[in-house]
Protein backbone atom coordinates (compact mmCIF):
# COMPACT_ATOMS: atom_id res chain seq x y z
CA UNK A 1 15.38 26.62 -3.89
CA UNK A 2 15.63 26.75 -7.34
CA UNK A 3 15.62 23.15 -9.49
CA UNK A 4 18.14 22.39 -12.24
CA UNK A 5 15.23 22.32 -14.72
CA UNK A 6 13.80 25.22 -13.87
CA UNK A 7 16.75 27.30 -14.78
CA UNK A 8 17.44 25.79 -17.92
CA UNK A 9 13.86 26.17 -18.71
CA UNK A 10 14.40 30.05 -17.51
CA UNK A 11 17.50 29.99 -20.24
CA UNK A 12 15.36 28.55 -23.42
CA UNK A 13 12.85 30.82 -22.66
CA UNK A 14 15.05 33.69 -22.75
CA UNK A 15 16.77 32.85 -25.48
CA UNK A 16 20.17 31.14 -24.09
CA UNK A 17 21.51 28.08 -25.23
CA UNK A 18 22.98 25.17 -22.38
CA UNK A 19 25.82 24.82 -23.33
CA UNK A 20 27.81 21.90 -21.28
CA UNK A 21 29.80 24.77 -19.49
CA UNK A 22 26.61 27.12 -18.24
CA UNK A 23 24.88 24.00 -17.18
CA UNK A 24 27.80 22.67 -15.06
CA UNK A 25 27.93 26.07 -13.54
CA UNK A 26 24.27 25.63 -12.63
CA UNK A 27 25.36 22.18 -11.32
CA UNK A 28 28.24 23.98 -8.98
CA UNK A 29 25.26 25.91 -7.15
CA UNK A 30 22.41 23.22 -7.07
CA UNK A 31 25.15 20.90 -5.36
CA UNK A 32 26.11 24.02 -3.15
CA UNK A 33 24.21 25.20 -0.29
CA UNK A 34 27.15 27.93 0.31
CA UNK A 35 27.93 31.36 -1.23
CA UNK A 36 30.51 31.13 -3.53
CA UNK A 37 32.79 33.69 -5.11
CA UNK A 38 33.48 33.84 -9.25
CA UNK A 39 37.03 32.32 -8.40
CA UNK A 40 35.60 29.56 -6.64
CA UNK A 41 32.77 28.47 -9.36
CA UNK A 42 35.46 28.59 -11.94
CA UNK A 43 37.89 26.56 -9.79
CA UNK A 44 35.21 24.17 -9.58
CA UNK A 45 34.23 24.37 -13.07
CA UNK A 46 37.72 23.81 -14.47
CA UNK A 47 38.05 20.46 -12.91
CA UNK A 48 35.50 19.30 -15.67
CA UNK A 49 36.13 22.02 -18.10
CA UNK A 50 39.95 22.78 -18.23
CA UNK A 51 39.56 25.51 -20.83
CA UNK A 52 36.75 27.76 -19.68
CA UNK A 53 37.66 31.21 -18.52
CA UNK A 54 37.03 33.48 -15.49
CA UNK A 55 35.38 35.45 -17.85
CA UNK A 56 33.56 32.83 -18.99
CA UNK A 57 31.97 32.28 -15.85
CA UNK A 58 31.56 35.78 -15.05
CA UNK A 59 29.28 36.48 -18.47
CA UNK A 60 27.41 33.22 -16.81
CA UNK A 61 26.75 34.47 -13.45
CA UNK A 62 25.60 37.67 -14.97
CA UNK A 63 23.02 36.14 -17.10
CA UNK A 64 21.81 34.31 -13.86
CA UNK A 65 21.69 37.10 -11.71
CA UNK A 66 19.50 38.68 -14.67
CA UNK A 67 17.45 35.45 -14.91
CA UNK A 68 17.04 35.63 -11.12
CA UNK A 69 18.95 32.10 -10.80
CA UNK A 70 21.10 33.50 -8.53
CA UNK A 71 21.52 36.35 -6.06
CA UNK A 72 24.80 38.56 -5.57
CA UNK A 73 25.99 39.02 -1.98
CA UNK A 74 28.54 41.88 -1.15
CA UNK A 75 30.48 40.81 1.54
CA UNK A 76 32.52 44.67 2.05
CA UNK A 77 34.83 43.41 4.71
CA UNK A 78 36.24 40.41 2.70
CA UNK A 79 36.35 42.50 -0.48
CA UNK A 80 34.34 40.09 -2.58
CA UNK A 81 31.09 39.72 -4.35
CA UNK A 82 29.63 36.19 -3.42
CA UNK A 83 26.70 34.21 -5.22
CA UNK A 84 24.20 31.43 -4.18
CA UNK A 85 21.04 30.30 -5.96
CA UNK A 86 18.03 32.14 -5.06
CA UNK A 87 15.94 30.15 -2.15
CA UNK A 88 12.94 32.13 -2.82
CA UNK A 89 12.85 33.06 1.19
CA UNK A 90 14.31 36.25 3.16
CA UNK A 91 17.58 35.60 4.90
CA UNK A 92 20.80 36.91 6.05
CA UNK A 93 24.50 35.63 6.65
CA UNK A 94 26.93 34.88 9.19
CA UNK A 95 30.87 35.16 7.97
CA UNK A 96 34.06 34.24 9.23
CA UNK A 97 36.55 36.41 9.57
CA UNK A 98 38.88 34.07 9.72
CA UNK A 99 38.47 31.47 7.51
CA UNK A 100 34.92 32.57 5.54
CA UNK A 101 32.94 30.23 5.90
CA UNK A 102 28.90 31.98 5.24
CA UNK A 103 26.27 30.53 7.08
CA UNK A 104 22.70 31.70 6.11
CA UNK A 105 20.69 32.72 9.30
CA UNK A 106 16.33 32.47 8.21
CA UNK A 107 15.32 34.91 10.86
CA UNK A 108 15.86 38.75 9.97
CA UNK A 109 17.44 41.31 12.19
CA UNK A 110 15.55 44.02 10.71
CA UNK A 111 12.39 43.20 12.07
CA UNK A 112 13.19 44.05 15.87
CA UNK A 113 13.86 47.38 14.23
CA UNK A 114 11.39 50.59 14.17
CA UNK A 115 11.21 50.59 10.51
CA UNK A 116 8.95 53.63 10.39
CA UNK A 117 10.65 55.73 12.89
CA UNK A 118 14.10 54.89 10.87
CA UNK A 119 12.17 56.32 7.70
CA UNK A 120 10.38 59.54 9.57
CA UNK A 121 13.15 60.14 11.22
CA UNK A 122 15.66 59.74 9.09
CA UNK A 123 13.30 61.04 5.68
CA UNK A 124 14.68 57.93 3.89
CA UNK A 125 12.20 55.47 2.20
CA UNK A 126 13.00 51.74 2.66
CA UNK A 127 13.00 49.33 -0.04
CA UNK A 128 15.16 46.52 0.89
CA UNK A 129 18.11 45.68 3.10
CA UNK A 130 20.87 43.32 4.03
CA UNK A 131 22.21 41.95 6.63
CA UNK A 132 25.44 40.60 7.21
CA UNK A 133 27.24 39.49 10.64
CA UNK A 134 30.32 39.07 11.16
CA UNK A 135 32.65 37.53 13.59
CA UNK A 136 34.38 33.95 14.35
CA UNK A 137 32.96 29.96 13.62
CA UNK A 138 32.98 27.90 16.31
CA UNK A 139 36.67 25.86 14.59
CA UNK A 140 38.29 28.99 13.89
CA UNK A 141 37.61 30.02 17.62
CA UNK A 142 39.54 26.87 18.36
CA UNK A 143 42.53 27.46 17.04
CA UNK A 144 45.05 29.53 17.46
CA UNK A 145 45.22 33.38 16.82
CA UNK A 146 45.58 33.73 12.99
CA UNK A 147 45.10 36.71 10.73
CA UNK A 148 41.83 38.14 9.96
CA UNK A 149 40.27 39.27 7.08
């Protein structure tokens, strides 16, 4: 997991200043162990800094995700990108489609997989992948039938 002081260390050294607003949007994912969406880091940004701008924090997660701070997850079914700070180890995500909660999962799908046949078969070289299930949490299976994503 990536340390406060690391990143801000990765920001001097490539030339960014910390200013109060980039490092409390460092402090939203340290204190975060979920994916969040741009919306959601500035909602939680605002309470401190009233003025800052979804733009604002968009030019910041961009400079993290090209710090490699952060990671982007595209989550195609809820129509959103989603960011969480890079753990340094391989895993996927469980979703909601009810209520959207992500839960990372440490074990990887891919691996019961015949990689090579997929790639002779299929003439398609493999460089990475992602893997995203989705489905129901154990509350929203509780209650009753609501709308899905």
């Amino acid at each position: 997991m990536v340390r406060e002081d690391y990143a801000i260390e990765r920001f001097r050294k490539n030339g960014y200043k910390i200013t109060p607003q980039r490092q409390e949007i460092l402090k939203v994912f340290v204190g975060n162990n979920l994916p969040l969406s741009a919306e959601e880091v500035h909602r939680k940004v605002v309470e401190r800094y009233p003025n800052i701008s979804l733009d604002t924090v968009y030019r910041n997660l961009s400079i993290l995700l090209e710090l490699g701070i952060i990671s982007k997850l595209d989550f195609i079914l809820e129509g959103k990108s989603r960011y969480e700070l890079n753990s340094g180890k391989h895993h996927h995500h469980l979703v909601c489609l009810k209520c959207g909660v992500t839960e990372a999962i440490d074990f990887c799908p891919f691996k019961s997989l015949d990689r090579e046949k997929i790639e002779e078969e299929k003439k398609f070289e493999i460089k990475k992948h992602s893997f995203e299930l989705f489905g129901h949490c154990e509350l929203c299976r509780e209650k009753p039938q609501e709308k899905s994503f």
